[in-house]
C-alpha atoms as a PDB file:
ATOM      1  CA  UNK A   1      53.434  45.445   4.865  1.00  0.00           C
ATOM      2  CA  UNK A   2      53.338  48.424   6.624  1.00  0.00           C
ATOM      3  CA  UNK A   3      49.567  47.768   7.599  1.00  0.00           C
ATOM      4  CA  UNK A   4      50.375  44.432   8.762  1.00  0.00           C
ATOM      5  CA  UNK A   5      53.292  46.014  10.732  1.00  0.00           C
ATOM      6  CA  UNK A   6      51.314  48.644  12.223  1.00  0.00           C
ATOM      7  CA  UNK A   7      48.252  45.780  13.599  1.00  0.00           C
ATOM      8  CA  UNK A   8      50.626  43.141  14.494  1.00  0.00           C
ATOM      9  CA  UNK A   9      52.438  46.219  17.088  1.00  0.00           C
ATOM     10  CA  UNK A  10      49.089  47.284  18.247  1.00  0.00           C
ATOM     11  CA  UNK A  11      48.467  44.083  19.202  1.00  0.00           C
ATOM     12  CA  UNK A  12      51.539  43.402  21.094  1.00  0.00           C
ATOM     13  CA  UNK A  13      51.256  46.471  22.894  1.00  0.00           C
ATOM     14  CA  UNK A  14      47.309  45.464  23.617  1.00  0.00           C
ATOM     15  CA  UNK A  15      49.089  42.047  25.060  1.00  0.00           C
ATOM     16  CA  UNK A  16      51.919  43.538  27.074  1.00  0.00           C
ATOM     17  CA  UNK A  17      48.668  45.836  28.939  1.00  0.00           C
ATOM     18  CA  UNK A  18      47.330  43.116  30.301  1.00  0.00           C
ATOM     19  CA  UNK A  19      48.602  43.139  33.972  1.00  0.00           C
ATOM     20  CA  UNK A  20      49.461  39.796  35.370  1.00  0.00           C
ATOM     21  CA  UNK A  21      50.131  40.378  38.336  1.00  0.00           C
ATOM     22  CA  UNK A  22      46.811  42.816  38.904  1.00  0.00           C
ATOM     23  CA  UNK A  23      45.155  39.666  37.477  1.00  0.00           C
ATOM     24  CA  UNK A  24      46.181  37.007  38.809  1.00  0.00           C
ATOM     25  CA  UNK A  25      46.053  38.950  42.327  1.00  0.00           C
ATOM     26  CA  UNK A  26      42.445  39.529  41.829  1.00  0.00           C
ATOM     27  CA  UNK A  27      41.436  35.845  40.940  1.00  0.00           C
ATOM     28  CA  UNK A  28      43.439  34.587  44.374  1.00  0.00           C
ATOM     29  CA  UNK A  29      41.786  37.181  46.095  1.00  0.00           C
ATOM     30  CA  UNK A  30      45.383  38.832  46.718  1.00  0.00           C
ATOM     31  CA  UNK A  31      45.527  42.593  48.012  1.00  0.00           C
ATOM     32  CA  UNK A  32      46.543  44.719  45.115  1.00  0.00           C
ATOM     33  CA  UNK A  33      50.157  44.769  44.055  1.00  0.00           C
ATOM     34  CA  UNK A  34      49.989  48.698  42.379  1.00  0.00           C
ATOM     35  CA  UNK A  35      48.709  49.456  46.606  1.00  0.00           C
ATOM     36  CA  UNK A  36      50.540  46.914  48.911  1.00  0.00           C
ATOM     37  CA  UNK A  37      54.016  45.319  49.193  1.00  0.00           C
ATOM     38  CA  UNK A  38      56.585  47.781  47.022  1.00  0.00           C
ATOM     39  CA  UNK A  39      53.881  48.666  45.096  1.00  0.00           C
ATOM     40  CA  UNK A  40      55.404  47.122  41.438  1.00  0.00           C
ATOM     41  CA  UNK A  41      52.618  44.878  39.763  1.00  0.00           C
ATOM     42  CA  UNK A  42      55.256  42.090  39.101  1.00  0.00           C
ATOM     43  CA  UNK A  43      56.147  38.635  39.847  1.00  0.00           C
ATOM     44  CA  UNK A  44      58.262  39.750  42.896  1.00  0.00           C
ATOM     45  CA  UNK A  45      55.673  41.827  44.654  1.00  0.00           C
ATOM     46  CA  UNK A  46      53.103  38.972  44.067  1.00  0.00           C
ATOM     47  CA  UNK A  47      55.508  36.560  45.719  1.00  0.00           C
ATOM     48  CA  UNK A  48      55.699  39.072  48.705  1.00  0.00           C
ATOM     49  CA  UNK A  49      51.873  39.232  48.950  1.00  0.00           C
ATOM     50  CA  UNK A  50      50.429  36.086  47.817  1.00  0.00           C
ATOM     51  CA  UNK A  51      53.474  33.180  47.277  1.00  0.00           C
ATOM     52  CA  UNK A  52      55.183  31.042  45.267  1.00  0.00           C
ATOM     53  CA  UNK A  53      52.583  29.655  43.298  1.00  0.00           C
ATOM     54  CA  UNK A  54      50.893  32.914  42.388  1.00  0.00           C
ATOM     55  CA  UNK A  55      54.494  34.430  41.412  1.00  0.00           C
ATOM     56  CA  UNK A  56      55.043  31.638  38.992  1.00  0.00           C
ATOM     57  CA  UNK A  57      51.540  32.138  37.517  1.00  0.00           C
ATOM     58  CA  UNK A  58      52.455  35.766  36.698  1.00  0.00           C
ATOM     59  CA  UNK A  59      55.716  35.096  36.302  1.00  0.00           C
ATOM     60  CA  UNK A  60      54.724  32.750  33.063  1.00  0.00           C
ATOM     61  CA  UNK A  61      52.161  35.118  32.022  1.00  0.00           C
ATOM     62  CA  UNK A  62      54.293  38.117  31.631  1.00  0.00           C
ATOM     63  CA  UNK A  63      56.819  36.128  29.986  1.00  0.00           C
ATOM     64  CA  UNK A  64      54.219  34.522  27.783  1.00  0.00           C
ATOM     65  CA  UNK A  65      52.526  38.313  26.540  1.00  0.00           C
ATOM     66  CA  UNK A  66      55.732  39.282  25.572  1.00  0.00           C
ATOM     67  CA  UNK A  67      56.779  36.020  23.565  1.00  0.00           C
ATOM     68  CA  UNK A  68      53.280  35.197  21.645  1.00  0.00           C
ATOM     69  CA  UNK A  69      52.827  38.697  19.897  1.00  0.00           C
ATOM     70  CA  UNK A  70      56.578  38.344  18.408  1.00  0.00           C
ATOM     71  CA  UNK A  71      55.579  34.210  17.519  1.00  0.00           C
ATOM     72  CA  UNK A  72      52.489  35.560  16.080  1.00  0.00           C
ATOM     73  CA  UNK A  73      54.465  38.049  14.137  1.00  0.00           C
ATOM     74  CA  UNK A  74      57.126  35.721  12.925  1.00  0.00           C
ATOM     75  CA  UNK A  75      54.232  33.380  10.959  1.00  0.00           C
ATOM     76  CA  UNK A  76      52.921  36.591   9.292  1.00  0.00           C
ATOM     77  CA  UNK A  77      56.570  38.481   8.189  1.00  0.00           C
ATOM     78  CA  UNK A  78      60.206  37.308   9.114  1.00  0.00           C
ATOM     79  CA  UNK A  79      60.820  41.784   8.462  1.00  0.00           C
ATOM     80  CA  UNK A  80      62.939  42.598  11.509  1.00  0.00           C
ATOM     81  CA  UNK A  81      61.967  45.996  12.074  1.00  0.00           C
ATOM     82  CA  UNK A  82      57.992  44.540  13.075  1.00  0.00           C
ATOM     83  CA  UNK A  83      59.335  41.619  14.848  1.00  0.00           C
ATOM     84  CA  UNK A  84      61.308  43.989  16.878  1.00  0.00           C
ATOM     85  CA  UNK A  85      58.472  46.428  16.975  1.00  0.00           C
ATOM     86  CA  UNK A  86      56.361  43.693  18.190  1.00  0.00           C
ATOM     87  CA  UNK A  87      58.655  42.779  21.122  1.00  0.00           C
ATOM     88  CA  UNK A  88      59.215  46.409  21.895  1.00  0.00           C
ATOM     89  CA  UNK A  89      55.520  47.368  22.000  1.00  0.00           C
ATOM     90  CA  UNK A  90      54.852  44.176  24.391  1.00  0.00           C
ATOM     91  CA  UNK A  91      57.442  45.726  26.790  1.00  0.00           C
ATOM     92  CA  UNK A  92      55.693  49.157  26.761  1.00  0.00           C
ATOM     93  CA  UNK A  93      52.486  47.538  27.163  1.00  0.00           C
ATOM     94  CA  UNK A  94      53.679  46.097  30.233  1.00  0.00           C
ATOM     95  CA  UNK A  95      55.130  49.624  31.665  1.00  0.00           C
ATOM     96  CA  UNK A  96      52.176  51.494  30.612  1.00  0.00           C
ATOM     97  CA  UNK A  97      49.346  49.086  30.341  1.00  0.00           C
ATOM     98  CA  UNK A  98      46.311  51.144  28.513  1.00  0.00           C
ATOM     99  CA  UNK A  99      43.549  49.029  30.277  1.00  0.00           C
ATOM    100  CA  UNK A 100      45.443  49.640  33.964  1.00  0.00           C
ATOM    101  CA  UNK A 101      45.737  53.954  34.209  1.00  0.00           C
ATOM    102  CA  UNK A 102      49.396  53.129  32.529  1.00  0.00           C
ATOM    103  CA  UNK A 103      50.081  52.144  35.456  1.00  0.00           C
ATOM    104  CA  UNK A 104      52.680  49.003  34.912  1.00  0.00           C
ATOM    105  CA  UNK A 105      55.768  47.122  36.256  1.00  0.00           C
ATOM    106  CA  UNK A 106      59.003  46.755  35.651  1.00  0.00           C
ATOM    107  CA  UNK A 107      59.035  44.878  32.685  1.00  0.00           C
ATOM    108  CA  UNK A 108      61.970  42.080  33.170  1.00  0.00           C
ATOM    109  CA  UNK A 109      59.892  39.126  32.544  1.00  0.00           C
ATOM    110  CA  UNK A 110      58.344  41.038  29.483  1.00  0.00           C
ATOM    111  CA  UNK A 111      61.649  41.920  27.961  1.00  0.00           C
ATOM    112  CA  UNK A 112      62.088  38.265  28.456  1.00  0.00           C
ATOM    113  CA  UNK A 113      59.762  37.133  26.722  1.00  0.00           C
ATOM    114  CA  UNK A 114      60.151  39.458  23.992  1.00  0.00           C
ATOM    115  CA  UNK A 115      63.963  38.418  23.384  1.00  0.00           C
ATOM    116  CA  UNK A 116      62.529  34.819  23.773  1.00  0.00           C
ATOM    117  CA  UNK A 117      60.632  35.204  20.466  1.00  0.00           C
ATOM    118  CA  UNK A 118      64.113  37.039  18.858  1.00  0.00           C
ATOM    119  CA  UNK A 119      66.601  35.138  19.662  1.00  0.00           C
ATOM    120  CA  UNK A 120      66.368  32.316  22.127  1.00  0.00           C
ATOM    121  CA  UNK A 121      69.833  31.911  22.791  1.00  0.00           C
ATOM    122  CA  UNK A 122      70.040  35.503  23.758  1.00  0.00           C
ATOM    123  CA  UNK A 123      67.323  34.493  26.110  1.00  0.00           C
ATOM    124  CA  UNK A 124      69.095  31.435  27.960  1.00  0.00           C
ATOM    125  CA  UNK A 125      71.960  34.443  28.516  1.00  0.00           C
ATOM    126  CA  UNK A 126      70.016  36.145  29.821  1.00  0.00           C
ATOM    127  CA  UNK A 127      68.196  33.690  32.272  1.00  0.00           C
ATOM    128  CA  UNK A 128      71.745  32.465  32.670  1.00  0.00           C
ATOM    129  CA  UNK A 129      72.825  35.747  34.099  1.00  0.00           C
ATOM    130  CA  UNK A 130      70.054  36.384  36.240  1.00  0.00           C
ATOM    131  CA  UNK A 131      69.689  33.267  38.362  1.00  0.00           C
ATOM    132  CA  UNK A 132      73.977  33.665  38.353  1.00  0.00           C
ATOM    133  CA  UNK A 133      73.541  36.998  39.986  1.00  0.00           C
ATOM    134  CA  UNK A 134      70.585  36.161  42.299  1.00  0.00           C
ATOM    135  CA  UNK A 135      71.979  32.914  43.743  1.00  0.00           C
ATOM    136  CA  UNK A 136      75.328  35.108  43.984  1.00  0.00           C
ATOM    137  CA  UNK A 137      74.206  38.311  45.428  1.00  0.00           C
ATOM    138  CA  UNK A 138      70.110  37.361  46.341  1.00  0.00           C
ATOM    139  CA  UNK A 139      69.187  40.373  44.835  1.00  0.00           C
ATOM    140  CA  UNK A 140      66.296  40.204  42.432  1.00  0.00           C
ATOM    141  CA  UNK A 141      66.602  44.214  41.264  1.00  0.00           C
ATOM    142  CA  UNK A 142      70.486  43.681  41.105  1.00  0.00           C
ATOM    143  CA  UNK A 143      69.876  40.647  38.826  1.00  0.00           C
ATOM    144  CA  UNK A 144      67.569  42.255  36.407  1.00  0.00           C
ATOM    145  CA  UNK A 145      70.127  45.571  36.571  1.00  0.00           C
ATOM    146  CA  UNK A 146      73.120  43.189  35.409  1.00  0.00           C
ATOM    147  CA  UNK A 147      70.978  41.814  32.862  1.00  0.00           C
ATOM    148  CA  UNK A 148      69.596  44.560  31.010  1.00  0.00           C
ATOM    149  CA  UNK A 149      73.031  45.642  30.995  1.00  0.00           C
ATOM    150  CA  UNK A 150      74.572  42.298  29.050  1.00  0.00           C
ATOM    151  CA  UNK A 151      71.333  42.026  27.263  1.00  0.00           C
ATOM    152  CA  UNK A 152      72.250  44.396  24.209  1.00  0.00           C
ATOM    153  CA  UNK A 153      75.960  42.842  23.775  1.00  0.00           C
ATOM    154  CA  UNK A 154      74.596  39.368  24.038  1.00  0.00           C
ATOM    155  CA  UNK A 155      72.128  40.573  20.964  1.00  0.00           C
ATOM    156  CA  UNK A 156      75.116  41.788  19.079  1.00  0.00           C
ATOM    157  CA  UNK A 157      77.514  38.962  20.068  1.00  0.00           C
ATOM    158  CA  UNK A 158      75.005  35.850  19.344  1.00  0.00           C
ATOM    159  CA  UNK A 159      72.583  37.632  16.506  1.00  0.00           C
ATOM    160  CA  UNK A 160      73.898  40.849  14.934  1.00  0.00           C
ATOM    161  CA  UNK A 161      70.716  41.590  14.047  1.00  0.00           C
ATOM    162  CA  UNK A 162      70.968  45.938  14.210  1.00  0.00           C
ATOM    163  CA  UNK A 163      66.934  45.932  14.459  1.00  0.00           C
ATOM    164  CA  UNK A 164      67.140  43.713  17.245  1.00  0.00           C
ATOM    165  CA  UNK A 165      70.315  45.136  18.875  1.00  0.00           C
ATOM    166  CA  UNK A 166      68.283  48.826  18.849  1.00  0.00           C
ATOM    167  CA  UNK A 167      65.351  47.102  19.874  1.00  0.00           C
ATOM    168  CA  UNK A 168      66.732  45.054  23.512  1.00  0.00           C
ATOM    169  CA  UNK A 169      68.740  48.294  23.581  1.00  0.00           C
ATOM    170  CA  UNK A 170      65.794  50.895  24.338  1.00  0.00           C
ATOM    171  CA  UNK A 171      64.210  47.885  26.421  1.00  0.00           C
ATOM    172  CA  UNK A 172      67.616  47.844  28.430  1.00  0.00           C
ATOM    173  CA  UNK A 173      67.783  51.427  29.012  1.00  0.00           C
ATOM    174  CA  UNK A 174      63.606  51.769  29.937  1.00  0.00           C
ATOM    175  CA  UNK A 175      64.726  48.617  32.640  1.00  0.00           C
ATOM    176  CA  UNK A 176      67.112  50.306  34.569  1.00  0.00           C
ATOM    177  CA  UNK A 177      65.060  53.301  34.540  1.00  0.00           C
ATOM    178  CA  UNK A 178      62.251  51.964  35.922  1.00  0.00           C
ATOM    179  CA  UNK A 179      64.689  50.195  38.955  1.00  0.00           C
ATOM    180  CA  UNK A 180      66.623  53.535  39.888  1.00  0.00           C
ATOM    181  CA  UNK A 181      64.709  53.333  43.161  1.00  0.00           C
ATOM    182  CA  UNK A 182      66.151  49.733  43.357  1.00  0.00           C
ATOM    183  CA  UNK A 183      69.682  51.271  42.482  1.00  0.00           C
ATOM    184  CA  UNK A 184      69.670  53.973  45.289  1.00  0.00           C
ATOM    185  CA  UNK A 185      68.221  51.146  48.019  1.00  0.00           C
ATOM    186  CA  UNK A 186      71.480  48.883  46.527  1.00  0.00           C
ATOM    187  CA  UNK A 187      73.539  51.750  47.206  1.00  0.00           C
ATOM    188  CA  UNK A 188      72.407  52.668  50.342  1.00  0.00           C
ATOM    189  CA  UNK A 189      72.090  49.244  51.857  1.00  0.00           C
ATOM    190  CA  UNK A 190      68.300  49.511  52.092  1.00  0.00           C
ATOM    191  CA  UNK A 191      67.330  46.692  49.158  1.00  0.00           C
ATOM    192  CA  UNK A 192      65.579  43.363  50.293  1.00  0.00           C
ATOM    193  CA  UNK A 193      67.018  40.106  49.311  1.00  0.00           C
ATOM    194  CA  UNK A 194      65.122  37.295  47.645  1.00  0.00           C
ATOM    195  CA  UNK A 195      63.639  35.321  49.868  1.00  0.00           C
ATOM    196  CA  UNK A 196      63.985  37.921  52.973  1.00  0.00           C
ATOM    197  CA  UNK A 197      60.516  39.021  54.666  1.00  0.00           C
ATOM    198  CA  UNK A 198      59.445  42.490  54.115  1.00  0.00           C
END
């Protein structure tokens, strides 16, 4: 089990390296998202620099590397602690991709997917949260900030799984980390909207 375990997180974490949005740029012959717009290889950035459609390409693909290494997981074990570990280590591999310098994103659609292959419901909260904030405020940073927040007390609320609680709690913590440049532009007034041109 612990074998298994060990593989089946390696692999996740191999999955969550895969850049999407350094991919998908490169196939639409898109400038590079680590280099141009804000510089995040994300869903957002691509939007900036290449559109809708592109977005929603690595939008699903970021989702989907985080969900398929904790489905793949669930038909080997139903052990919390490696389903976890599997979503966890897709989430990583997305903030410090091994085949892209370490060099990685955000993580929000990631996490995401990662939760998707928990708990779904605790998903739909936490898609439910975002678009409320974004079609609220039109913030995309102060979306994904309000959601990492909720995201551990939805776990606990709706699961009460305490692998899974730690788990979406370390992702929650690594998410607002990596937006505390998004938190001081909030503060200071400086943060785009969605939809605004940079």
């Amino acid at each position: 089990m612990m074998l298994l375990g060990f593989i089946l997180i390696l692999l996740a974490y191999f999955a969550g390296s895969l850049s999407s949005a350094v991919l998908v740029c490169r196939v639409m012959g898109l400038p590079d998202p680590r280099t141009e717009g804000s510089g995040n290889p994300g869903a957002t950035n691509v939007l900036r620099l290449g559109g809708k459609r592109a977005a929603a390409v690595t939008l699903a693909a970021d989702i989907l590397k985080g969900v398929l290494p904790v489905l793949l997981a669930r038909l080997l074990t139903d052990a919390p602690v490696i389903l976890a570990g599997a979503a966890l280590a897709a989430f990583l591999g997305h903030l410090y991709p091994v085949f892209f310098q370490f060099q990685g994103g955000k993580g929000v659609a990631t996490a995401l997917g990662g939760v998707l292959g928990l708990a779904p419901v605790v998903a739909l909260a936490m898609i439910l949260t975002w678009m409320t904030m974004a079609i609220t405020f039109r913030y995309s940073s102060l979306s994904a900030l309000t959601t990492a927040l909720l995201a551990p007390f939805y776990m606990f609320w709706l699961v009460a799984e305490p692998t899974y609680v730690a788990a979406i709690a370390a992702i929650s913590v690594m998410t607002i980390w990596r937006h505390r440049s998004n938190l001081r532009r909030l503060v200071s007034g400086a943060e785009g909207k969605i939809g605004a041109r940079s």
